[in-house]
N, C-alpha and C. Protein backbone atom coordinates (compact mmCIF):
# COMPACT_ATOMS: atom_id res chain seq x y z
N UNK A 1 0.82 -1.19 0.00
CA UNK A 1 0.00 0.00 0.00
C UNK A 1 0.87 1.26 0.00
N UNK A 2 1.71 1.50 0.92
CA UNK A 2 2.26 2.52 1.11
C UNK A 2 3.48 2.45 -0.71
N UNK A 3 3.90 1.44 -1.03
CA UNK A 3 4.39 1.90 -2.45
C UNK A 3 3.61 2.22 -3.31
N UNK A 4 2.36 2.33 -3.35
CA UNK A 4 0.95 2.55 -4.20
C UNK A 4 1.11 3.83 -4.05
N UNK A 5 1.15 4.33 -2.71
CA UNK A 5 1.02 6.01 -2.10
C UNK A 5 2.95 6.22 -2.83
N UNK A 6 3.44 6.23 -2.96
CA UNK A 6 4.59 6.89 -3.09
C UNK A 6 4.70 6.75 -4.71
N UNK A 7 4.24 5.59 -5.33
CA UNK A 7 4.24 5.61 -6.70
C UNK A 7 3.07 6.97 -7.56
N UNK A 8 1.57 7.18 -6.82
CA UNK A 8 0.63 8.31 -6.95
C UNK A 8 1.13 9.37 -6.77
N UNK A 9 2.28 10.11 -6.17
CA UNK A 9 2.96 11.03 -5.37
C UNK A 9 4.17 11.46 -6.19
N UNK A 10 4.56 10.48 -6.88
CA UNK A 10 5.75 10.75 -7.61
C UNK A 10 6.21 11.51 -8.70
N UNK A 11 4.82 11.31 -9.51
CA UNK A 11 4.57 12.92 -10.68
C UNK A 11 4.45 14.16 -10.28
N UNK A 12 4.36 14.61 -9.21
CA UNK A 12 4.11 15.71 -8.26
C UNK A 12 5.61 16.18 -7.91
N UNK A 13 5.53 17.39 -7.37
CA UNK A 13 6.83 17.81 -7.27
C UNK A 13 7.00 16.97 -5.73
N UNK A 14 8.48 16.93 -5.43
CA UNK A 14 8.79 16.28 -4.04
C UNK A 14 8.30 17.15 -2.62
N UNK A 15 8.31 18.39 -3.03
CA UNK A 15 8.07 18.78 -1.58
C UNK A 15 6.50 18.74 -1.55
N UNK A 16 5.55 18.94 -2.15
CA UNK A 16 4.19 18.74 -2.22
C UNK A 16 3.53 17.06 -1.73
N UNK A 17 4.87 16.42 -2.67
CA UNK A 17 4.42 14.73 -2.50
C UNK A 17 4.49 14.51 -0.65
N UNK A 18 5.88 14.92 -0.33
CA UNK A 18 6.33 14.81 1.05
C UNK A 18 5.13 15.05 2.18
N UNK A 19 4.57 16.74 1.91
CA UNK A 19 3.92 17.54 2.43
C UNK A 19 2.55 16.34 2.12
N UNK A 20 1.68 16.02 1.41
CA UNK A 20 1.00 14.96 1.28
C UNK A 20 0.83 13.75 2.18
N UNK A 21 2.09 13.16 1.79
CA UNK A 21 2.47 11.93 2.46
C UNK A 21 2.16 12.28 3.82
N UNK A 22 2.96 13.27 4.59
CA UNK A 22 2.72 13.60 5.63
C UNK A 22 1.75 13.38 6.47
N UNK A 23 0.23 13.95 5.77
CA UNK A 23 -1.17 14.42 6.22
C UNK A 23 -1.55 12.90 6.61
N UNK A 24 -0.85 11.69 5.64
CA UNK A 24 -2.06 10.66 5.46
C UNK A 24 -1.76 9.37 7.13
N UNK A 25 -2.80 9.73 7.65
CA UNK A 25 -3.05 8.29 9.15
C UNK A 25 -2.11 7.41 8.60
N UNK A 26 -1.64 7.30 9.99
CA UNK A 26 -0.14 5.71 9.73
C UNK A 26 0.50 5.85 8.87
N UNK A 27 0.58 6.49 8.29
CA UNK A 27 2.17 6.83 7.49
C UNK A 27 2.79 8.03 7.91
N UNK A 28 1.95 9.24 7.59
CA UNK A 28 2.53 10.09 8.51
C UNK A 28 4.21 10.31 7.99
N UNK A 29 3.92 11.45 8.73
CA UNK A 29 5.81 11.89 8.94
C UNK A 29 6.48 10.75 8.40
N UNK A 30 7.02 9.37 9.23
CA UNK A 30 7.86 8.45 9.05
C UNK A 30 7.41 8.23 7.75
N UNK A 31 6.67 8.09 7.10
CA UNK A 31 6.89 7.56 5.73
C UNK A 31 7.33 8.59 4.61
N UNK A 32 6.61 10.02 4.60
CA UNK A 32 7.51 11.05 4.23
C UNK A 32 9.06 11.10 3.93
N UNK A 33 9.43 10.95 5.38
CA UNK A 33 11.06 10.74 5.58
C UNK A 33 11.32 9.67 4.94
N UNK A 34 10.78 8.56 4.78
CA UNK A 34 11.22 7.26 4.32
C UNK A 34 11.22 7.81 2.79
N UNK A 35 10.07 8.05 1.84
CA UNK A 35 9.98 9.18 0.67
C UNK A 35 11.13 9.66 0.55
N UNK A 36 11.29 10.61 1.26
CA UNK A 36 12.08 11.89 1.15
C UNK A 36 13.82 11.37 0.72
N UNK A 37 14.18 9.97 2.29
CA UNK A 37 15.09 9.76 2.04
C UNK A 37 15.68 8.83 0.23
N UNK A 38 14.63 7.86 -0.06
CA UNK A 38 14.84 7.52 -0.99
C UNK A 38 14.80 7.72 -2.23
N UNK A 39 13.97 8.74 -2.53
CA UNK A 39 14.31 9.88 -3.80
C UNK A 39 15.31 11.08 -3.53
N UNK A 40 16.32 10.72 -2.80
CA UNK A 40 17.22 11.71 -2.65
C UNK A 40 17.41 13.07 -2.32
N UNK A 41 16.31 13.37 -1.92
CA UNK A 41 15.48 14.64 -0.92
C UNK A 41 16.48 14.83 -0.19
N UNK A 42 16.70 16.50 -0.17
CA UNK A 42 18.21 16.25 1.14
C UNK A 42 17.15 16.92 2.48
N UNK A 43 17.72 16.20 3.37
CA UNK A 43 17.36 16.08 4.97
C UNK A 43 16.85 17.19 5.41
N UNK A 44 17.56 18.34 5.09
CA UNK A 44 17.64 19.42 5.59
C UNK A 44 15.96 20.69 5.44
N UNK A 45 15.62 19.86 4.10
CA UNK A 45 15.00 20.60 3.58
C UNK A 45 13.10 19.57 4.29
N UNK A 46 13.39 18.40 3.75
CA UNK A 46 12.58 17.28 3.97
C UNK A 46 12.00 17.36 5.59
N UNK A 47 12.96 17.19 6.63
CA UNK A 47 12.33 17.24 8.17
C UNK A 47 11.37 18.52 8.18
N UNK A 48 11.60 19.28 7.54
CA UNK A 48 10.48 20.75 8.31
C UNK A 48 9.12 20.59 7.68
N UNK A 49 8.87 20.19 6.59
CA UNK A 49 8.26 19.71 5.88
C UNK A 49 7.44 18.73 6.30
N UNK A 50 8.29 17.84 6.58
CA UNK A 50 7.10 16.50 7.29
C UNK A 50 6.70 17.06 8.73
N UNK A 51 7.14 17.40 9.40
CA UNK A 51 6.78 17.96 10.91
C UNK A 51 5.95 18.69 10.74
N UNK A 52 6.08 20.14 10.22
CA UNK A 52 4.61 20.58 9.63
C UNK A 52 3.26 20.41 9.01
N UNK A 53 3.97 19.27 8.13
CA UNK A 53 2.66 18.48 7.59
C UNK A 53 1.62 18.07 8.61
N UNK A 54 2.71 17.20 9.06
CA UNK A 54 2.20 16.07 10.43
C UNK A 54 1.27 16.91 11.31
N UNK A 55 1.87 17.62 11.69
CA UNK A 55 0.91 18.85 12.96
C UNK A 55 0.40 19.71 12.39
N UNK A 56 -0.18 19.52 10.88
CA UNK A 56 -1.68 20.21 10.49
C UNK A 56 -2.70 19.99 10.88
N UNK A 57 -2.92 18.27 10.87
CA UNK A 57 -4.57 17.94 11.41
C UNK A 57 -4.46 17.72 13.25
N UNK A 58 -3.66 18.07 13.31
CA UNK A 58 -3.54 17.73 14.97
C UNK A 58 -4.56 18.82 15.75
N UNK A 59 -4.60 19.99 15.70
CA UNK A 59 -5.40 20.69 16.42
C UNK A 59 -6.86 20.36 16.11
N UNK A 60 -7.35 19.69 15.06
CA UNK A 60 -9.08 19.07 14.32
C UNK A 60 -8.96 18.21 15.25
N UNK A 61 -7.91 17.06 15.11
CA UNK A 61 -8.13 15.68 15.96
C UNK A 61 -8.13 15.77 17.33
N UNK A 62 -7.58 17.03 17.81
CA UNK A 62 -7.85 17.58 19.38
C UNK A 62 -8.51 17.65 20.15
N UNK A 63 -10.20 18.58 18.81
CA UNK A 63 -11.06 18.73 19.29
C UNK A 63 -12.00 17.78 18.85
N UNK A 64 -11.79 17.16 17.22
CA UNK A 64 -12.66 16.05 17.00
C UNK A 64 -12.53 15.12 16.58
N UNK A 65 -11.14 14.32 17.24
CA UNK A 65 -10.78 13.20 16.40
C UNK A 65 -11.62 11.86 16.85
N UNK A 66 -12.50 12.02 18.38
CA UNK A 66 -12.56 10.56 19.19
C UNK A 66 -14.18 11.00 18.18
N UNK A 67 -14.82 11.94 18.15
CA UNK A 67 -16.10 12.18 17.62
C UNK A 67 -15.89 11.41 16.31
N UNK A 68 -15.12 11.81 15.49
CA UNK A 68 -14.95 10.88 14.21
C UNK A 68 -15.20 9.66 14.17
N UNK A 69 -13.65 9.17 15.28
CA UNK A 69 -13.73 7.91 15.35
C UNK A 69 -15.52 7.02 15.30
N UNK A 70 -15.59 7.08 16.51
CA UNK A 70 -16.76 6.78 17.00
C UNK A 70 -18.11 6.55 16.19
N UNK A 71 -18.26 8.22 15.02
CA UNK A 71 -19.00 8.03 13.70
C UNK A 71 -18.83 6.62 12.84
N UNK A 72 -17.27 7.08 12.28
CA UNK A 72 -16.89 5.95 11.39
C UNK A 72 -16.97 4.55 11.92
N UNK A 73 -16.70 3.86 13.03
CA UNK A 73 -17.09 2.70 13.76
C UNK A 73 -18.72 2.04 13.52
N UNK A 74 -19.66 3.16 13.09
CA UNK A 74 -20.67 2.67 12.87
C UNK A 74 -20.87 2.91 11.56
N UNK A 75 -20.43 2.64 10.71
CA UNK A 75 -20.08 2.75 8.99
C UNK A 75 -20.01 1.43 8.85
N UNK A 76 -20.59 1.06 7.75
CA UNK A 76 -20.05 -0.35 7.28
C UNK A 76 -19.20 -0.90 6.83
N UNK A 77 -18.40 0.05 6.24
CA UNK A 77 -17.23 0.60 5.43
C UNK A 77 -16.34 0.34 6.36
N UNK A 78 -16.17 0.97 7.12
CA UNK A 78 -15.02 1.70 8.51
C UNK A 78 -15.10 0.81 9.28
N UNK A 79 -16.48 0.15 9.88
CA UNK A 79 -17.01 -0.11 11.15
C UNK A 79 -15.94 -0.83 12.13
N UNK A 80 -15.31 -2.01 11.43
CA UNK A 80 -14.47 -3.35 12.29
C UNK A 80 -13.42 -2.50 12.36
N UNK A 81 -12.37 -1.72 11.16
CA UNK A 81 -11.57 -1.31 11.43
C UNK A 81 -11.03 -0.32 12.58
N UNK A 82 -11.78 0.77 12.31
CA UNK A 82 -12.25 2.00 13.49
C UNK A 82 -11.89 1.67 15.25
N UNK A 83 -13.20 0.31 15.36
CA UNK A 83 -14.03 -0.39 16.18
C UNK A 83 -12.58 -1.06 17.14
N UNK A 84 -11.70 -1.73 16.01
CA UNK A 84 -10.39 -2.24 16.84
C UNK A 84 -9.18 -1.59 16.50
N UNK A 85 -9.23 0.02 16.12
CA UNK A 85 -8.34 1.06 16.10
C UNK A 85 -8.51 1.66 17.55
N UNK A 86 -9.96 1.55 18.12
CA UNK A 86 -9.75 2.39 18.93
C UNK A 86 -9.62 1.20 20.78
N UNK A 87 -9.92 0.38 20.35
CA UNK A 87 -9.16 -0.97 21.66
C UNK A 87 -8.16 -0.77 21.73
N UNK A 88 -6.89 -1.03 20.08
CA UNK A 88 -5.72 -0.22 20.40
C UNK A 88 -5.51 0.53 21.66
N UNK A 89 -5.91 1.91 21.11
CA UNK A 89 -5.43 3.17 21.37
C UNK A 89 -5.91 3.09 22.94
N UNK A 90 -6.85 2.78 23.42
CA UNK A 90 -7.50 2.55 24.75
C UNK A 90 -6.59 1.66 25.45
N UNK A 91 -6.20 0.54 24.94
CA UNK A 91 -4.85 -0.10 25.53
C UNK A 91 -4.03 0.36 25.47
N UNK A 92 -3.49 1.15 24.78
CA UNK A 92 -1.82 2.02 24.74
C UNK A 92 -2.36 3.42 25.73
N UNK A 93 -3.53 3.68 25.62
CA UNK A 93 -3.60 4.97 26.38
C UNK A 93 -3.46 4.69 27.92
N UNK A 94 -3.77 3.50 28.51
CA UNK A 94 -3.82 2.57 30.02
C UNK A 94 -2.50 3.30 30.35
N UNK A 95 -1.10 3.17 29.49
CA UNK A 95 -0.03 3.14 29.58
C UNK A 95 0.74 4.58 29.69
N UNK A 96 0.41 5.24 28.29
CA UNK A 96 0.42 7.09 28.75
C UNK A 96 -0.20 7.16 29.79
N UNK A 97 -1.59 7.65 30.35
CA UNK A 97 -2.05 7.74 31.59
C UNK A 97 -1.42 7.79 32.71
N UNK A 98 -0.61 6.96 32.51
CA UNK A 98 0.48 6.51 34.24
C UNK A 98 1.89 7.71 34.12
N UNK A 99 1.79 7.94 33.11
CA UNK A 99 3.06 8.85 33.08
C UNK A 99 2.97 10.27 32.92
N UNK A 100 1.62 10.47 31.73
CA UNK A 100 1.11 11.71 31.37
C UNK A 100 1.73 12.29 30.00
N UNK A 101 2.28 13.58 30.28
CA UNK A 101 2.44 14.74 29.24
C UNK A 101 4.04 13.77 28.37
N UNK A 102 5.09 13.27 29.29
CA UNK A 102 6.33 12.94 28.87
C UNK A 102 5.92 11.35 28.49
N UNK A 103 4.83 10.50 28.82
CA UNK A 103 4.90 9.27 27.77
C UNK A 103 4.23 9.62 27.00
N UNK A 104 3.34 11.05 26.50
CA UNK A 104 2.35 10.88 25.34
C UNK A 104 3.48 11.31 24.43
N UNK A 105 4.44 12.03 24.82
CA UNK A 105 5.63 12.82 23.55
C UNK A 105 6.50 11.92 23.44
N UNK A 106 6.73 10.44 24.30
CA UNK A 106 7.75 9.09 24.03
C UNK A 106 6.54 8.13 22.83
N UNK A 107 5.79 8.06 23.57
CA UNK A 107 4.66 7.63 22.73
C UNK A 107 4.38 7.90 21.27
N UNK A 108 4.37 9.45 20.92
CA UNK A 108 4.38 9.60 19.48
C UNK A 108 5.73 9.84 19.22
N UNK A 109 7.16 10.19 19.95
CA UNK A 109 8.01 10.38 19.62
C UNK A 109 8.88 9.13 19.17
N UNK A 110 8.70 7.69 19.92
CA UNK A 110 9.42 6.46 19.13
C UNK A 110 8.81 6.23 17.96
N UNK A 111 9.68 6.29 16.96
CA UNK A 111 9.07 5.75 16.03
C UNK A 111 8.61 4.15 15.05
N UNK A 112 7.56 4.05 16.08
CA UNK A 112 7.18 1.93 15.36
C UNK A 112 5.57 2.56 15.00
N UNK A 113 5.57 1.36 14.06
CA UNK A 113 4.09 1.85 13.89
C UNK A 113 2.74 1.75 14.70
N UNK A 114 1.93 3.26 14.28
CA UNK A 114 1.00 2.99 14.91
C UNK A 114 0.76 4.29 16.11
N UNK A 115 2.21 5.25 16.17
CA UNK A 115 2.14 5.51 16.71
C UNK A 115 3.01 7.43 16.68
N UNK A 116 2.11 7.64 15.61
CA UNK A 116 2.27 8.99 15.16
C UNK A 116 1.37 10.45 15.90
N UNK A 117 1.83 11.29 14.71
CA UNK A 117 0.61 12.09 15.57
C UNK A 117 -0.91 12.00 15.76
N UNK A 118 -1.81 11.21 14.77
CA UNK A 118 -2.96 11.12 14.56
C UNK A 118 -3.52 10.38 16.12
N UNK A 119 -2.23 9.04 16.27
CA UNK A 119 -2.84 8.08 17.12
C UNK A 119 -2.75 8.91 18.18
N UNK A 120 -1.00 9.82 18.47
CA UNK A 120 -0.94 10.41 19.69
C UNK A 120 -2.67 11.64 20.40
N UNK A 121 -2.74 12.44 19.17
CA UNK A 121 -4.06 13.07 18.99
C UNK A 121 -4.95 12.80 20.06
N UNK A 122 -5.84 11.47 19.35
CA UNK A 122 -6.65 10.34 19.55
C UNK A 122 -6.17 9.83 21.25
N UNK A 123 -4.78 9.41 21.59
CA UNK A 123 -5.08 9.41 23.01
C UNK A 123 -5.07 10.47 24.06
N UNK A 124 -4.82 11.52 23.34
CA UNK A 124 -4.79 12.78 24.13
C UNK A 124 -6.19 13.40 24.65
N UNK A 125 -6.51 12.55 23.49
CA UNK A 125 -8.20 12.79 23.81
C UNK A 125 -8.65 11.68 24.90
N UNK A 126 -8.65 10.89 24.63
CA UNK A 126 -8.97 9.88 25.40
C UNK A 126 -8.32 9.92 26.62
N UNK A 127 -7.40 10.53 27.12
CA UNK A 127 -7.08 10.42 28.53
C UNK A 127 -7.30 11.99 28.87
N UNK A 128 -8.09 12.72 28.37
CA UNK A 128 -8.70 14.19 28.39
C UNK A 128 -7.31 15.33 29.04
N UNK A 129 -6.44 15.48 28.20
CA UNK A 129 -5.39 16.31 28.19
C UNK A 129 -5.95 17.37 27.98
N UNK A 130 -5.75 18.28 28.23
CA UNK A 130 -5.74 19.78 27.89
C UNK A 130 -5.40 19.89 26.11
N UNK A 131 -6.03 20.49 25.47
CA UNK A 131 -5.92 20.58 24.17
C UNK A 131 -4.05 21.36 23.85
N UNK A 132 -3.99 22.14 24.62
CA UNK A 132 -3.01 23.20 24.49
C UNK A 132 -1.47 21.93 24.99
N UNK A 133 -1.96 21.62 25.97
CA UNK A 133 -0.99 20.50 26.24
C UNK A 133 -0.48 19.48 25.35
N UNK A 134 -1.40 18.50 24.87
CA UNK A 134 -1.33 17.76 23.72
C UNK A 134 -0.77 17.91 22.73
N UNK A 135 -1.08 19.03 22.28
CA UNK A 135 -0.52 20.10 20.66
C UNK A 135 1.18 19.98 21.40
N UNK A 136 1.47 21.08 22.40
CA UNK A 136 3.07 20.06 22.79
C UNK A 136 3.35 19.21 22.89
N UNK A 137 2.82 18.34 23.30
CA UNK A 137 3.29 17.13 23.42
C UNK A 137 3.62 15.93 22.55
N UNK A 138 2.45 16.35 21.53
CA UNK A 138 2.57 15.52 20.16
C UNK A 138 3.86 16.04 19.42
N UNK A 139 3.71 17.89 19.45
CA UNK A 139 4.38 18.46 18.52
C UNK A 139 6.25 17.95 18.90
N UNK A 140 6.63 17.94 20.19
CA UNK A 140 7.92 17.31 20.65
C UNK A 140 7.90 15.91 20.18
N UNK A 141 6.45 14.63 20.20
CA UNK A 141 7.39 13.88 19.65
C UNK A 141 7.55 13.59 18.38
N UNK A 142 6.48 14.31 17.43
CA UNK A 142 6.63 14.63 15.92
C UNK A 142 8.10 14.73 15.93
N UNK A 143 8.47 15.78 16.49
CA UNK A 143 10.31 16.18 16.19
C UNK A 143 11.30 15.54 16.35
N UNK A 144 10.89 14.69 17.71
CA UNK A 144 11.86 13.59 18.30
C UNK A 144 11.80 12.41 17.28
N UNK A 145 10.77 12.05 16.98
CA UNK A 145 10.62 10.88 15.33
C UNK A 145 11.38 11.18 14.76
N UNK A 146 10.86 12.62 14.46
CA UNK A 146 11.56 13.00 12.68
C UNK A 146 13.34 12.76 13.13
N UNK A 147 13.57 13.36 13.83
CA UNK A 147 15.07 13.58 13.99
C UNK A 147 16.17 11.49 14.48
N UNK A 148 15.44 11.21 14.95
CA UNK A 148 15.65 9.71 14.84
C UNK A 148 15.23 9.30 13.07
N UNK A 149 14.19 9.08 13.07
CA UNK A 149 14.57 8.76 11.52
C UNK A 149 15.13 9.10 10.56
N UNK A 150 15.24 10.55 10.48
CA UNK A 150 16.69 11.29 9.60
C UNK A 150 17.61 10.49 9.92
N UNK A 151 18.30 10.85 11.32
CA UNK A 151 19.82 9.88 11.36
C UNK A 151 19.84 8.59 11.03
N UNK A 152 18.49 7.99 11.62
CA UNK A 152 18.53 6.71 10.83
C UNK A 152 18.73 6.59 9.26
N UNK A 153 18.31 7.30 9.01
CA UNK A 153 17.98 7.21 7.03
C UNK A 153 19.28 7.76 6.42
N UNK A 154 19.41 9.38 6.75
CA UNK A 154 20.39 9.61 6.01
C UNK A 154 22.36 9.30 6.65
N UNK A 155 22.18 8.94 7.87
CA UNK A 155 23.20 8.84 8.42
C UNK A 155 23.49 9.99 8.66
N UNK A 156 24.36 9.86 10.41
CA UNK A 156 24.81 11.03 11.33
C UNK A 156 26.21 11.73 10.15
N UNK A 157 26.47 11.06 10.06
CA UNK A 157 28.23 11.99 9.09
C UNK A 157 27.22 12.50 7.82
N UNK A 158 26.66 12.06 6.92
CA UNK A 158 25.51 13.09 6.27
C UNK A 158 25.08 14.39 6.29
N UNK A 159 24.46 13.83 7.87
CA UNK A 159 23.80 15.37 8.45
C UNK A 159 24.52 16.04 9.22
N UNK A 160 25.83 15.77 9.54
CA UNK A 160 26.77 17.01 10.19
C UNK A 160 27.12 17.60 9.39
N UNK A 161 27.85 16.82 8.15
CA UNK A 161 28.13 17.97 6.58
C UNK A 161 26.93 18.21 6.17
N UNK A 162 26.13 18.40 6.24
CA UNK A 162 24.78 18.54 5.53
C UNK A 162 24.87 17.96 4.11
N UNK A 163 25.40 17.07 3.79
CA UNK A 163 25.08 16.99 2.60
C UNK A 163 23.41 16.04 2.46
């Protein structure tokens, strides 16, 4: 799937495709960067890009991401998927909860899947964070991702010369 999304993306200029990639649930940022790094996108330009992307829909999903959810769950379409997206997130949220503001920004900040800004969003809601809080908290580990997966991707001697 996700080479489907990067192959649709590819006639487009790169920073638009990136900026795209960005917006879309579970891919998110990390796949951007993954994009970015393998069409030869240099780093420098690529991280601000996906981070911004990423924390466009975050302030919607703040105020209405669990309302969504919840809609789409009763879709026929959506329904199963939604339905055990949000058991997930209710089980991973058990876990933020105990820690708060610094596991919801470890939480979206490691990067494995599943666990970007959309999901971070979504438990911010669910463990009823302060909207204003959340938006930091996601937005630190948006950054903390991005900057682990750069070094991962392009390598640390890379990004000290910037090349």
């Amino acid at each position: 799937m996700t080479e489907a999304i990067f192959n649709f993306f590819s006639g487009l200029s790169r920073e638009f495709a990136l900026f795209m990639i960005s917006l879309i649930p579970l891919i998110e940022e990390r796949g951007a960067l993954i994009y970015a790094a393998a069409t030869g996108f240099e780093w420098y330009k690529a991280l601000p890009i996906c981070i911004f992307a990423n924390m466009l829909p975050v302030p919607l999903l703040l105020v209405f991401g669990m309302k969504i959810v919840r809609w789409l769950k009763t879709t026929k379409t959506f329904g199963s998927f939604f339905t055990r997206y949000e058991e997930k997130l209710n089980a991973k949220s058990e876990k933020v909860a105990k820690y708060g503001f610094f596991a919801l920004t470890m939480f979206v900040g490691i990067p494995v899947p599943g666990t970007g800004a959309w999901s971070g969003s979504l438990v911010s809601t669910i463990l009823g964070f302060e909207p204003k809080k959340g938006f930091l908290s996601i937005l630190l580990g948006v950054i903390m991702a991005g900057v682990i997966l750069t070094v991962a991707l392009y390598g640390l001697s890379a990004i000290i010369t910037m090349h």
